[in-house]
PDB file of N, CA and C in Angstrom:
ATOM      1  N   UNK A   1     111.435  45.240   0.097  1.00  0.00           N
ATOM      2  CA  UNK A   1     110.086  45.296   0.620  1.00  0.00           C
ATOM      3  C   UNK A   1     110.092  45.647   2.112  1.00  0.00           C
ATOM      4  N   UNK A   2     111.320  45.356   2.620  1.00  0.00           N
ATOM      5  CA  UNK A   2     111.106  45.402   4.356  1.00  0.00           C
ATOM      6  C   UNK A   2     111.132  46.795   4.780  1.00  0.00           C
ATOM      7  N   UNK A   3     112.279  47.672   3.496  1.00  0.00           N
ATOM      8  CA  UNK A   3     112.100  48.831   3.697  1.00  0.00           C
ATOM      9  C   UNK A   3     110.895  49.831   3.911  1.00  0.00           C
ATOM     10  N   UNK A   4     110.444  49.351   2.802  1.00  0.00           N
ATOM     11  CA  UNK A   4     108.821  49.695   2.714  1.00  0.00           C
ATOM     12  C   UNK A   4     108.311  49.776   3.710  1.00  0.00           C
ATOM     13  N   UNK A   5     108.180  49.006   4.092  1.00  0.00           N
ATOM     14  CA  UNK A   5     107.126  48.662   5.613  1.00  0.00           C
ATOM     15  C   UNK A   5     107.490  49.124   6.809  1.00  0.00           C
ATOM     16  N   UNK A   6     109.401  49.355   7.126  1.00  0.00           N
ATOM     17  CA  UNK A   6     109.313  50.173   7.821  1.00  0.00           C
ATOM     18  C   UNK A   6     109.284  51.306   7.341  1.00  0.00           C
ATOM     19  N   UNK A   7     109.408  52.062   6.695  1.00  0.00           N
ATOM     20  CA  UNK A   7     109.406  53.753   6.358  1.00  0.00           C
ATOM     21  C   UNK A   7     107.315  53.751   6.454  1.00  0.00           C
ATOM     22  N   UNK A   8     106.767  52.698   6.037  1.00  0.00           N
ATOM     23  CA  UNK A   8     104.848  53.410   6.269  1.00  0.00           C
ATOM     24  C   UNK A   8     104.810  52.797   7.551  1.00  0.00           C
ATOM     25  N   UNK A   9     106.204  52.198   8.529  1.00  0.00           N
ATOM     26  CA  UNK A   9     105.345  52.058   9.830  1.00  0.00           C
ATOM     27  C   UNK A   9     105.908  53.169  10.700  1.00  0.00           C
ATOM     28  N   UNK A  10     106.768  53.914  10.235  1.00  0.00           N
ATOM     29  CA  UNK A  10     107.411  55.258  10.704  1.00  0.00           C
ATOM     30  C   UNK A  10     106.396  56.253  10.299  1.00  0.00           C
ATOM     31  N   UNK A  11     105.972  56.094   9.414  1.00  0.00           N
ATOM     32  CA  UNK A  11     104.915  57.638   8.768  1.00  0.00           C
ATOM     33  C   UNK A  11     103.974  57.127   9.434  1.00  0.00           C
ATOM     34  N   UNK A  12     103.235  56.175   9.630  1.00  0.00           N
ATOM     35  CA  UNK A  12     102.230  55.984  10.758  1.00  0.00           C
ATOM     36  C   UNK A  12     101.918  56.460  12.342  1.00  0.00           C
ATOM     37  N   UNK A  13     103.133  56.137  12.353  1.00  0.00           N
ATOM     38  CA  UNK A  13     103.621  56.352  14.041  1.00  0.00           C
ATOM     39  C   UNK A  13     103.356  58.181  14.455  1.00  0.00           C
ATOM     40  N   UNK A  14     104.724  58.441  12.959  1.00  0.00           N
ATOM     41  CA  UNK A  14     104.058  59.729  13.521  1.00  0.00           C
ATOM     42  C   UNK A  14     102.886  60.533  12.928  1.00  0.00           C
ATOM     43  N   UNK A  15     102.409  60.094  12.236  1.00  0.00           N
ATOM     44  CA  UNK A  15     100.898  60.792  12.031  1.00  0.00           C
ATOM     45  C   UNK A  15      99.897  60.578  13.261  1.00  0.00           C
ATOM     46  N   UNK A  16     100.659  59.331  14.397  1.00  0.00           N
ATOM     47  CA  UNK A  16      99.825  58.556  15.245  1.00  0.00           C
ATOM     48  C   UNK A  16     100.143  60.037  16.610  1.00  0.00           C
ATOM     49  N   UNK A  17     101.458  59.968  16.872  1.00  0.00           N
ATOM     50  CA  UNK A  17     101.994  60.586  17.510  1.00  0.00           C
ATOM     51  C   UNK A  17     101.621  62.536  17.641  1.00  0.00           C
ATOM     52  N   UNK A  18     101.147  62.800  16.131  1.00  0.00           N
ATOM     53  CA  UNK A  18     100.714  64.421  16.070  1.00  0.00           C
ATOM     54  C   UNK A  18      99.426  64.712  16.430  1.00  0.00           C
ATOM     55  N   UNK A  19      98.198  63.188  16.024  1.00  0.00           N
ATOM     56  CA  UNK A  19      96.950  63.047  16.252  1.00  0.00           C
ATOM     57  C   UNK A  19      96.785  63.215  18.106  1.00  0.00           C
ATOM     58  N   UNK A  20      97.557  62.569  18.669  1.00  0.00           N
ATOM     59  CA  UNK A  20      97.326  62.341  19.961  1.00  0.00           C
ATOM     60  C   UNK A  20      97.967  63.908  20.417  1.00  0.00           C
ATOM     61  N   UNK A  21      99.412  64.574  20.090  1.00  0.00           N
ATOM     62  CA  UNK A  21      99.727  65.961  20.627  1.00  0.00           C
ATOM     63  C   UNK A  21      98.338  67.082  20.017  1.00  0.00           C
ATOM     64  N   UNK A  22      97.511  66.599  18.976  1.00  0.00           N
ATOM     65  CA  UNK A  22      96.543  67.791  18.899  1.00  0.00           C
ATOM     66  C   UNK A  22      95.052  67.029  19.769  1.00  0.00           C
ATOM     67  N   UNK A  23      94.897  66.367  20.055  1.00  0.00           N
ATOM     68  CA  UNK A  23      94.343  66.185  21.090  1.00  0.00           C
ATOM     69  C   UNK A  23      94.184  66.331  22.137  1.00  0.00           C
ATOM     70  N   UNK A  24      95.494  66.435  22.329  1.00  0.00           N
ATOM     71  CA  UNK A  24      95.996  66.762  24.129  1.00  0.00           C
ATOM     72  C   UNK A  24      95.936  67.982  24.271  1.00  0.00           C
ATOM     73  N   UNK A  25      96.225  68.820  23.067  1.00  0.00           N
ATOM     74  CA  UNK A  25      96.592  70.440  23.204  1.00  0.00           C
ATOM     75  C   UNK A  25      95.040  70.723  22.739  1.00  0.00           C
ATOM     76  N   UNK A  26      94.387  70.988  21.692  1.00  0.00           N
ATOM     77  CA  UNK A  26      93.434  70.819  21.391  1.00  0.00           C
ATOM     78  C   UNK A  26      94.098  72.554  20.660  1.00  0.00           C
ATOM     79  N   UNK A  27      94.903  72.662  20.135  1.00  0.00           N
ATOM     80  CA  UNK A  27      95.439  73.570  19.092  1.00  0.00           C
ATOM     81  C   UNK A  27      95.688  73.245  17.723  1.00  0.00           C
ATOM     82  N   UNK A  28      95.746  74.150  17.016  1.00  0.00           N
ATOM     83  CA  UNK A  28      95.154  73.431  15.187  1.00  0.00           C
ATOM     84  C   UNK A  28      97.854  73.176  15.449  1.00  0.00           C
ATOM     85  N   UNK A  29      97.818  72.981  14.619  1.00  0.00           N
ATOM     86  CA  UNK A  29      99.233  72.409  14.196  1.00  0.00           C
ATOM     87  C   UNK A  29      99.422  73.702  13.332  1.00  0.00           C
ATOM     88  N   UNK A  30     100.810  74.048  14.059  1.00  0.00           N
ATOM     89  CA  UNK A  30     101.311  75.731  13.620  1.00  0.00           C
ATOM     90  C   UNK A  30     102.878  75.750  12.616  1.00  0.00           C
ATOM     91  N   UNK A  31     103.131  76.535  11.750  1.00  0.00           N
ATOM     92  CA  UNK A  31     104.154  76.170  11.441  1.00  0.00           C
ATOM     93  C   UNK A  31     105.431  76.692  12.419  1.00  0.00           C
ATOM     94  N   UNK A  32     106.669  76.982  12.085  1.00  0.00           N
ATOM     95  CA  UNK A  32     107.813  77.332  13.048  1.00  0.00           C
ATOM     96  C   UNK A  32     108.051  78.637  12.527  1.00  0.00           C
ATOM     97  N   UNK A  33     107.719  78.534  11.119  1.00  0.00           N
ATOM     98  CA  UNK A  33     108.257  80.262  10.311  1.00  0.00           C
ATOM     99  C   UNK A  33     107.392  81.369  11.019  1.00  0.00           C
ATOM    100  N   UNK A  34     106.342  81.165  10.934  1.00  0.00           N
ATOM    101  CA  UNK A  34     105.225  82.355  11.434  1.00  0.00           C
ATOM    102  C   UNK A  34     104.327  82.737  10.607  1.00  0.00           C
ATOM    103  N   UNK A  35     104.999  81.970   9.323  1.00  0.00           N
ATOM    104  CA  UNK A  35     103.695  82.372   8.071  1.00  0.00           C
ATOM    105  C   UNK A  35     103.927  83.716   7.758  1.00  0.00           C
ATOM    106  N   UNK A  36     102.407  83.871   7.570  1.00  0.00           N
ATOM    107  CA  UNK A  36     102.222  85.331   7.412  1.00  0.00           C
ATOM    108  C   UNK A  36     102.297  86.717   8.148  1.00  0.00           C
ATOM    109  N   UNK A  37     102.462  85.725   9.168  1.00  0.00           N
ATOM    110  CA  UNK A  37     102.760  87.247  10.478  1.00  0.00           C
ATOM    111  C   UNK A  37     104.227  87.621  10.093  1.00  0.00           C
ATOM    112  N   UNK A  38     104.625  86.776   9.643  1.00  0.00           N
ATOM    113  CA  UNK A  38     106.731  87.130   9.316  1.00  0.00           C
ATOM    114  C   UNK A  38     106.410  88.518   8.179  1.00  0.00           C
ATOM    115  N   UNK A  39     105.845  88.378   7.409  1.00  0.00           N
ATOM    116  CA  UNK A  39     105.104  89.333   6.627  1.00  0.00           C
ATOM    117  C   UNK A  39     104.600  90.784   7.087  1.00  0.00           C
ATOM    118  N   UNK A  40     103.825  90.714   8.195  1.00  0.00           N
ATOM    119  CA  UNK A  40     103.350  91.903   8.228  1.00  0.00           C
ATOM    120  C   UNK A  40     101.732  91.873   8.346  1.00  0.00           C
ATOM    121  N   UNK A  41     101.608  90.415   7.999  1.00  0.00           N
ATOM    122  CA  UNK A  41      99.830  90.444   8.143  1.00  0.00           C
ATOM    123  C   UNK A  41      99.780  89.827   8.605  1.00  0.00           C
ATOM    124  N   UNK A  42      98.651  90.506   9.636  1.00  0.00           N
ATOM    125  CA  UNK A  42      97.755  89.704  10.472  1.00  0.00           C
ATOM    126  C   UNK A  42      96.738  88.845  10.106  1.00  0.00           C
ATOM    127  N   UNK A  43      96.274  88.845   9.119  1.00  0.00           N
ATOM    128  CA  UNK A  43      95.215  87.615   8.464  1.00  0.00           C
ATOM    129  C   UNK A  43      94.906  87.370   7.612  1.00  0.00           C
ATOM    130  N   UNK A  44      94.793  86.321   6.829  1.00  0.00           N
ATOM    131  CA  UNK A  44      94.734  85.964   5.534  1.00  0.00           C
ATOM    132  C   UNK A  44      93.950  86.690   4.558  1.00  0.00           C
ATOM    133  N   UNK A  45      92.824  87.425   4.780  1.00  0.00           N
ATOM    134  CA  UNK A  45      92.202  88.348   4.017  1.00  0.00           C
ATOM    135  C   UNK A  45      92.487  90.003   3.907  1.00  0.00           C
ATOM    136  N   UNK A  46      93.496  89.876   4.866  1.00  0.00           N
ATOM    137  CA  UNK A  46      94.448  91.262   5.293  1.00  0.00           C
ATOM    138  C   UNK A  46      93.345  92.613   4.609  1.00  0.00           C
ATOM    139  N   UNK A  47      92.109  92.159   4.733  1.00  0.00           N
ATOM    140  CA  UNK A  47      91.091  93.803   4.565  1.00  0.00           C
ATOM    141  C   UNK A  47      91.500  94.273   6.276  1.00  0.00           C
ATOM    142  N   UNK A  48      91.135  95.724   5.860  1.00  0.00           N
ATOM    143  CA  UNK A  48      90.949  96.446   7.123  1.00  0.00           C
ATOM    144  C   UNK A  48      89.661  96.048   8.039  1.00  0.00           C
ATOM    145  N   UNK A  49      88.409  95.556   7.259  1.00  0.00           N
ATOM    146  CA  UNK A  49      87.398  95.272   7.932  1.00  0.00           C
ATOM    147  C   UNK A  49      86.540  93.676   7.755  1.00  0.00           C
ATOM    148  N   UNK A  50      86.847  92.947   8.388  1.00  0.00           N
ATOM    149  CA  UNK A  50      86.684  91.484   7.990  1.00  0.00           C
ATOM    150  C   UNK A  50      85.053  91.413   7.473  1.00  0.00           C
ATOM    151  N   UNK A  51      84.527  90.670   6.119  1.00  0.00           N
ATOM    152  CA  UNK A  51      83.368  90.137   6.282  1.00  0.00           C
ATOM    153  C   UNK A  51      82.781  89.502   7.121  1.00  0.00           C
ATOM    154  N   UNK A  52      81.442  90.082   7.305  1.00  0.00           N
ATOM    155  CA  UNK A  52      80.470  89.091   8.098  1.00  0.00           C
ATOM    156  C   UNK A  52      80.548  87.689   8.759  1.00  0.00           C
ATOM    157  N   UNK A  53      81.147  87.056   7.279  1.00  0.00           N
ATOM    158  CA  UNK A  53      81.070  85.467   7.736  1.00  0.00           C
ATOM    159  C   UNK A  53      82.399  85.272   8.937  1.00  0.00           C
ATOM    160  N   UNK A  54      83.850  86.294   8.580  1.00  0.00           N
ATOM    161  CA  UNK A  54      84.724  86.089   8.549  1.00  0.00           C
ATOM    162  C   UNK A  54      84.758  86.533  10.588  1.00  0.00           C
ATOM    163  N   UNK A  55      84.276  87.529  10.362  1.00  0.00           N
ATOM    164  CA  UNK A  55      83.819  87.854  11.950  1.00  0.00           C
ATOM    165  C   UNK A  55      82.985  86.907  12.649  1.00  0.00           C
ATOM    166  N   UNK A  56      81.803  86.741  11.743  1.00  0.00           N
ATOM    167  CA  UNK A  56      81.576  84.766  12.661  1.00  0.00           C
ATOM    168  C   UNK A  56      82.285  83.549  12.777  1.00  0.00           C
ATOM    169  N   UNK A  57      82.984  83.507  12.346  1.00  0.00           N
ATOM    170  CA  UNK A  57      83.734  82.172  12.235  1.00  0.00           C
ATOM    171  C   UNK A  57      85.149  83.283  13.935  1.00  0.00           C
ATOM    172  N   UNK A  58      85.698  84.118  13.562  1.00  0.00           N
ATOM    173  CA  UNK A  58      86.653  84.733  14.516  1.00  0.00           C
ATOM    174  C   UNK A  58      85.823  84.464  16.166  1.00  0.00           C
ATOM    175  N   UNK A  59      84.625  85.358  16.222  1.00  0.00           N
ATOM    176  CA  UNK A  59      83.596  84.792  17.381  1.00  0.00           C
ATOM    177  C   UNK A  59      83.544  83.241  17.633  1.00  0.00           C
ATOM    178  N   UNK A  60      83.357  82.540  16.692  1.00  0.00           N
ATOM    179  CA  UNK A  60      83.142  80.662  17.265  1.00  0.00           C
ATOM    180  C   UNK A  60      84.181  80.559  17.306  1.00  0.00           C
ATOM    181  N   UNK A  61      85.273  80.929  16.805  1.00  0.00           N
ATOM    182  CA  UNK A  61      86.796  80.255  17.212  1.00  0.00           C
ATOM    183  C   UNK A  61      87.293  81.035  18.646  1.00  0.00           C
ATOM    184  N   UNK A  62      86.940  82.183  19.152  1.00  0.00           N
ATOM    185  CA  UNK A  62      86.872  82.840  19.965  1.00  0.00           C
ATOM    186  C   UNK A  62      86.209  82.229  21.183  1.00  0.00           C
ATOM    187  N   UNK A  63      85.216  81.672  21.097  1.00  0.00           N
ATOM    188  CA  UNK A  63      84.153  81.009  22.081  1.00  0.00           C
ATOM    189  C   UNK A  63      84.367  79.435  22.426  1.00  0.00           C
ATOM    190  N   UNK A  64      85.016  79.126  21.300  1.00  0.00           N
ATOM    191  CA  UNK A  64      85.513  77.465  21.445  1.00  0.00           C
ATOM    192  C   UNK A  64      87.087  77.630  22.326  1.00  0.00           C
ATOM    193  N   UNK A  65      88.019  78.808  22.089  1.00  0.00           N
ATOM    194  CA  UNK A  65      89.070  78.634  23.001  1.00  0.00           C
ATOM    195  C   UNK A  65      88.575  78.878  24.329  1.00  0.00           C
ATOM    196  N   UNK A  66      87.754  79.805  24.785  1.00  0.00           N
ATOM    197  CA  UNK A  66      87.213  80.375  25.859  1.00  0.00           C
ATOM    198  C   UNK A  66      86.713  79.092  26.834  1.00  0.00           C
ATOM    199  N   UNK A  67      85.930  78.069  25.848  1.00  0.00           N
ATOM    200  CA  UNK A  67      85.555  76.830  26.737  1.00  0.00           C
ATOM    201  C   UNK A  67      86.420  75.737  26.843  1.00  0.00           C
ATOM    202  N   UNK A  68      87.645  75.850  25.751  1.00  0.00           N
ATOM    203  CA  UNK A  68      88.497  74.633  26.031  1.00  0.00           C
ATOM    204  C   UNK A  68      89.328  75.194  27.646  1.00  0.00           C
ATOM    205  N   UNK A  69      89.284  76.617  27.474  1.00  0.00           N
ATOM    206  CA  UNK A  69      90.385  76.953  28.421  1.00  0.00           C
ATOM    207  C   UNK A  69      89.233  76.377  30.122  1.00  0.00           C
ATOM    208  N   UNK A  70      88.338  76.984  30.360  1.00  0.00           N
ATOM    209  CA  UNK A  70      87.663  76.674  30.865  1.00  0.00           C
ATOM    210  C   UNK A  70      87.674  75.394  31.595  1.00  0.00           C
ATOM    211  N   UNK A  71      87.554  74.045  30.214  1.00  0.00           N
ATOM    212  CA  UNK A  71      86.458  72.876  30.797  1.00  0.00           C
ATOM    213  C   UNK A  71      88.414  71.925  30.704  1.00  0.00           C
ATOM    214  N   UNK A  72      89.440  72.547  30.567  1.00  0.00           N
ATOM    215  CA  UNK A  72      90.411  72.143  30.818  1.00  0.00           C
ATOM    216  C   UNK A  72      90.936  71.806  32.363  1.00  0.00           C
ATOM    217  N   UNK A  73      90.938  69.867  32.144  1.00  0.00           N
ATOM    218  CA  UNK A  73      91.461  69.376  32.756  1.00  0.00           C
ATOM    219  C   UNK A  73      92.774  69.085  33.581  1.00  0.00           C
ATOM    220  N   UNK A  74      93.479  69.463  32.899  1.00  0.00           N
ATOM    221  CA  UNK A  74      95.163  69.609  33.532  1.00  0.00           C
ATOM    222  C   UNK A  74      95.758  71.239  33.116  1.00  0.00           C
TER     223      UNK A  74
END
């Protein structure tokens, strides 16, 4: 049982520990491979011309780095 408790107070810690590095960074959590760029594509819907929605959502994610960089404190 003691095992137990430490191995979910280790998985805690660091779920505790990634919550606070994406906070601080205020960046989504990336893998190390590269994903799909290792590939050859640039984006998950890899059309030549993104939908509507897909170009709004690129703009608000566009406009939300623009103000983190901005209203950034350190």
């Amino acid at each position: 049982m003691s095992t137990f408790i430490a191995a979910f107070v280790v998985l805690l810690l660091f779920f505790l520990l990634m919550s606070v590095g994406y906070i601080v960074k205020k960046e989504a959590v990336e893998g190390s491979c590269g994903g799909l760029g290792v590939l050859g594509i640039e984006k998950a819907c890899d059309c030549d011309d993104p939908c509507d929605a897909r170009k709004l959502r690129m703009a608000k994610d566009e406009a939300r780095k623009e103000m983190l960089n901005q209203n950034r404190i350190i």
